[in-house]
N, C-alpha and C. Protein backbone atom coordinates (compact mmCIF):
# COMPACT_ATOMS: atom_id res chain seq x y z
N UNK A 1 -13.52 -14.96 -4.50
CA UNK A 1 -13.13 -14.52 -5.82
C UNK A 1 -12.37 -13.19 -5.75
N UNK A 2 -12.82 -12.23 -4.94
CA UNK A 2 -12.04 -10.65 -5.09
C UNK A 2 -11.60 -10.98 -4.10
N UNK A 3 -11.02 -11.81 -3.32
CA UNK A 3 -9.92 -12.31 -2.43
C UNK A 3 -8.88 -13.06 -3.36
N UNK A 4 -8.87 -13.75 -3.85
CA UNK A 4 -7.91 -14.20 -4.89
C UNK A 4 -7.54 -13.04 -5.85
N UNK A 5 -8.18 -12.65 -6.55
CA UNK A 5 -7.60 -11.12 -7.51
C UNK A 5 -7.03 -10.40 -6.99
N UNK A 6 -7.28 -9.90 -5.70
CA UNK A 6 -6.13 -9.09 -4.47
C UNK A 6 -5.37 -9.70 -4.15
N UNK A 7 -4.93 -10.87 -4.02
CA UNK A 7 -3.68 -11.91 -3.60
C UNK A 7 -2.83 -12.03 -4.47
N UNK A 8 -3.82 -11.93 -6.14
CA UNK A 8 -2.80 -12.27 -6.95
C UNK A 8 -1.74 -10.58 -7.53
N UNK A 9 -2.33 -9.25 -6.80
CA UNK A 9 -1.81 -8.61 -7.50
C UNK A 9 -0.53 -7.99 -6.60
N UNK A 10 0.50 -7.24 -7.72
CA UNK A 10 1.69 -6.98 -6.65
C UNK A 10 1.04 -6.08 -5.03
N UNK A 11 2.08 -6.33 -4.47
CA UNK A 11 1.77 -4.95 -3.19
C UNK A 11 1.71 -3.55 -3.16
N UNK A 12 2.03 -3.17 -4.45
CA UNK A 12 1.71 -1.80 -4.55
C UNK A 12 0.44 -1.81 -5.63
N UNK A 13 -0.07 -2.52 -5.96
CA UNK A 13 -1.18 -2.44 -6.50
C UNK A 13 -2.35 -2.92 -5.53
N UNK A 14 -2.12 -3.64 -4.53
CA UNK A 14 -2.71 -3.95 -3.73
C UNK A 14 -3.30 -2.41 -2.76
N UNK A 15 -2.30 -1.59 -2.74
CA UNK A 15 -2.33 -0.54 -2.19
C UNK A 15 -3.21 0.44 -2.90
N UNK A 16 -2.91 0.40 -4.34
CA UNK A 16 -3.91 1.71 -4.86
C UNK A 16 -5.55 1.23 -4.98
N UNK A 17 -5.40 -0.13 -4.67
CA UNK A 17 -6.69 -0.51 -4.88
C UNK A 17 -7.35 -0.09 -3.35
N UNK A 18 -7.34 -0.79 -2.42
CA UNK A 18 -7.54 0.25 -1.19
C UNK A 18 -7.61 1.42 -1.23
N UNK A 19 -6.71 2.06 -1.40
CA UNK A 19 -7.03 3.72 -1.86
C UNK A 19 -8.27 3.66 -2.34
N UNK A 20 -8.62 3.31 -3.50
CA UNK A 20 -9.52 3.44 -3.95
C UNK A 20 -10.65 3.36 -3.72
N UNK A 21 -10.86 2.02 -2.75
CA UNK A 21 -11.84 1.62 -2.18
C UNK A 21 -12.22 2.69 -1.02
N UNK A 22 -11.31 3.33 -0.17
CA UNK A 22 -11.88 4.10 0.71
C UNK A 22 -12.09 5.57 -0.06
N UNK A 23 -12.18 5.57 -1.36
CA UNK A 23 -12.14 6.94 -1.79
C UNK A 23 -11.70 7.91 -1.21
N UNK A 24 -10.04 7.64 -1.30
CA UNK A 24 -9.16 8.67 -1.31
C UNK A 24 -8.38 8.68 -2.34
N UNK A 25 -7.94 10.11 -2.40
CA UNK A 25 -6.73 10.76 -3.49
C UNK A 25 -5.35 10.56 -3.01
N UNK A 26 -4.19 10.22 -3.77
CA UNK A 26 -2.74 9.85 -3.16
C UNK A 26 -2.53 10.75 -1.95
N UNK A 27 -3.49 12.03 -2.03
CA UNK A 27 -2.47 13.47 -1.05
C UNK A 27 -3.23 12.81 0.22
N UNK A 28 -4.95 12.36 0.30
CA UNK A 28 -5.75 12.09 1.86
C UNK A 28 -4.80 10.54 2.12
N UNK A 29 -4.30 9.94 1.47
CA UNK A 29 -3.87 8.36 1.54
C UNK A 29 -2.57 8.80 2.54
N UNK A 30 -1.74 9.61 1.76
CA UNK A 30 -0.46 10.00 2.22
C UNK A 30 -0.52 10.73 3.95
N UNK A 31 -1.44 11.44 3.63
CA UNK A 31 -2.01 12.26 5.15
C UNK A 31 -2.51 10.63 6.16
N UNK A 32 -3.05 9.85 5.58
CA UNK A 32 -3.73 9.25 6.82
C UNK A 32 -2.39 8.05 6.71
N UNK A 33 -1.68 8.16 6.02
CA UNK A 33 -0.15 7.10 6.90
C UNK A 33 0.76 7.64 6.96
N UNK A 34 0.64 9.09 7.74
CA UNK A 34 1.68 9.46 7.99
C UNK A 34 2.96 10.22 7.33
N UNK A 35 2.81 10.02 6.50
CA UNK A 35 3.98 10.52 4.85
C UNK A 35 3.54 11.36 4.67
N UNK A 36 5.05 11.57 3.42
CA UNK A 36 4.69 12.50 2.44
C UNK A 36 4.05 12.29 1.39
N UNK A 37 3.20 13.21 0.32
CA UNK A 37 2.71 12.99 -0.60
C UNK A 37 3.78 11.95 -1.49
N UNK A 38 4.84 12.56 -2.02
CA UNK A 38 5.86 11.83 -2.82
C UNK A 38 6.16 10.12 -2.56
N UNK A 39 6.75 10.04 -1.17
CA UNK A 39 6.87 8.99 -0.71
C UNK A 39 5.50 8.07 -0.78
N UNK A 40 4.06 8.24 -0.69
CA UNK A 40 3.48 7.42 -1.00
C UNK A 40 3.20 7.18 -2.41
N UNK A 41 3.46 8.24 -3.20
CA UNK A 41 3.08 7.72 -4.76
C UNK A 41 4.21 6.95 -5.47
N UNK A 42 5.44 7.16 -4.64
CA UNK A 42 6.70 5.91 -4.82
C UNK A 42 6.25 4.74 -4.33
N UNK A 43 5.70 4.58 -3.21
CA UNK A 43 5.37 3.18 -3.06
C UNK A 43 3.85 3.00 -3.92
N UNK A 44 3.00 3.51 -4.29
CA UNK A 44 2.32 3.12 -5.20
C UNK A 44 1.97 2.93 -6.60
N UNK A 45 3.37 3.58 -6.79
CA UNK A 45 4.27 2.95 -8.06
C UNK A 45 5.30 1.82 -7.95
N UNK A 46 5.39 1.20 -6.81
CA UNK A 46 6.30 0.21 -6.88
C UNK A 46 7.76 0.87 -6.85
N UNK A 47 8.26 2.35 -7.12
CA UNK A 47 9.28 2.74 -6.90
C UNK A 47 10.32 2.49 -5.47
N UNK A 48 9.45 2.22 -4.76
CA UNK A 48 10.15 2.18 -3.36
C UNK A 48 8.93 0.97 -2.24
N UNK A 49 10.04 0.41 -1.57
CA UNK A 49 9.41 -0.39 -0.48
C UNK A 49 9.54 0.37 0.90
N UNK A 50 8.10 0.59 1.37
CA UNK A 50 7.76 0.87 2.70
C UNK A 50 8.48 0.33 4.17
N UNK A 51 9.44 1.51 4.36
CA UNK A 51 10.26 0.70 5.79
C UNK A 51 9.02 0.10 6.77
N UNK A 52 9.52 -0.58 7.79
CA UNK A 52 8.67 -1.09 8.51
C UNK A 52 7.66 -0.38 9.30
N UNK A 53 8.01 0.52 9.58
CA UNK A 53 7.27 1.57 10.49
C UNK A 53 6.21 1.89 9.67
N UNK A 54 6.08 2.02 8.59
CA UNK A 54 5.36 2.88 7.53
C UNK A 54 4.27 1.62 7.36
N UNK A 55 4.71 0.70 6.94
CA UNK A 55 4.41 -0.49 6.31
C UNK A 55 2.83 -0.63 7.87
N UNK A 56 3.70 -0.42 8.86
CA UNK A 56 2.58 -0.48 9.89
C UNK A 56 1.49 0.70 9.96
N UNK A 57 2.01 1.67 9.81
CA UNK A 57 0.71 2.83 9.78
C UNK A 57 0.33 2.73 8.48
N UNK A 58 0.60 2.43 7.44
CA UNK A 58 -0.06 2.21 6.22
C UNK A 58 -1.63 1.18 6.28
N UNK A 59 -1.23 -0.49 7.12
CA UNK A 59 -2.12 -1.33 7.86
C UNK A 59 -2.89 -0.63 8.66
N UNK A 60 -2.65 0.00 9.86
CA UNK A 60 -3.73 0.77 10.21
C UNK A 60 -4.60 2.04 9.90
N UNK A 61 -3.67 2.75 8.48
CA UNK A 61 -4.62 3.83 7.67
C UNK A 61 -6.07 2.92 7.05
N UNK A 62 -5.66 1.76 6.60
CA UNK A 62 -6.84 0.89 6.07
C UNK A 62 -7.37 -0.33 6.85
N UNK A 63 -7.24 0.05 8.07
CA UNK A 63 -7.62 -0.97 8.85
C UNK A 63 -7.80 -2.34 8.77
N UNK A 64 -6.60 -3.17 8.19
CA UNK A 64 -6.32 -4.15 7.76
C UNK A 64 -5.33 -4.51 8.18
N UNK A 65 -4.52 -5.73 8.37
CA UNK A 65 -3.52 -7.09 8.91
C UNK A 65 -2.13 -6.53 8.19
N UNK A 66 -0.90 -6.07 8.44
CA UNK A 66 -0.08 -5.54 7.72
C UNK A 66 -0.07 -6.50 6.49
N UNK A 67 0.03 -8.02 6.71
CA UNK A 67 -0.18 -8.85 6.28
C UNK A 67 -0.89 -8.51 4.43
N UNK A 68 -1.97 -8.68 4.87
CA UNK A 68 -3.08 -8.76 4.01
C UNK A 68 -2.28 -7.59 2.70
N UNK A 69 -1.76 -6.36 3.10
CA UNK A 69 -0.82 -5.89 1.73
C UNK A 69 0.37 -6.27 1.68
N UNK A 70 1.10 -6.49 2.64
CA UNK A 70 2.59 -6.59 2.16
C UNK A 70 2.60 -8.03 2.89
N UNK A 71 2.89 -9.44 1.61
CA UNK A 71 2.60 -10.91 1.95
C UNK A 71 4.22 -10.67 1.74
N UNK A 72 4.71 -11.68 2.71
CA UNK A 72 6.35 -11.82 2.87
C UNK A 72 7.02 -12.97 1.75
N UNK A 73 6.31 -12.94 0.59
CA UNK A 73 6.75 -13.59 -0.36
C UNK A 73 7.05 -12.76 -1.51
N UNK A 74 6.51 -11.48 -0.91
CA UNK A 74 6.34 -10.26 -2.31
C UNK A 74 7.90 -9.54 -2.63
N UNK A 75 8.10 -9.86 -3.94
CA UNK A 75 9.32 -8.75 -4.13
C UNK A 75 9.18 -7.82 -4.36
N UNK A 76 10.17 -6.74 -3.73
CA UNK A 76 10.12 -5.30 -4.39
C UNK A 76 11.16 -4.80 -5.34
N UNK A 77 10.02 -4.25 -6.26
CA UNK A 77 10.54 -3.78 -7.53
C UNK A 77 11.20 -2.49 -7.69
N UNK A 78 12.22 -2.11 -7.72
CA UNK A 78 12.93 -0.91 -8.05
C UNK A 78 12.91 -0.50 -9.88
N UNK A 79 12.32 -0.16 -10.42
CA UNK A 79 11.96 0.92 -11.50
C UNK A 79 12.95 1.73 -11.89
């Protein structure tokens, strides 16, 4: 069931929800993949899509399948 509700939501919502779950704030999220503060609250607004590199330390900030957030069917939304 909370495998389907995470499948069904975009990839940047997929993202703040993680955040959330490990109880962190955008600034510890941004610190543990590498970025800048800014650049991650663009991608967790959907403002911007995560180059690949990022997209990978983002998967291993939450120790999860790059997969499992960014599904290769997902579009990104420019705002």
């Amino acid at each position: 069931m909370i495998a389907e509700i995470i499948n069904n939501l975009t990839w940047y919502k997929r993202l703040e929800v993680l955040r959330v779950a490990k109880g962190w704030d955008q600034r510890q999220a941004s610190d543990e993949c590498f970025t800048y503060n800014k650049n991650y609250w663009n991608w967790e607004k959907g403002k911007s899509y995560p180059r690949y590199r990022s997209r990978v330390a983002i998967a291993n900030a939450f120790g999860i399948k790059m997969e499992y957030i960014f599904h290769p069917t997902d579009k990104v939304t420019k705002h």
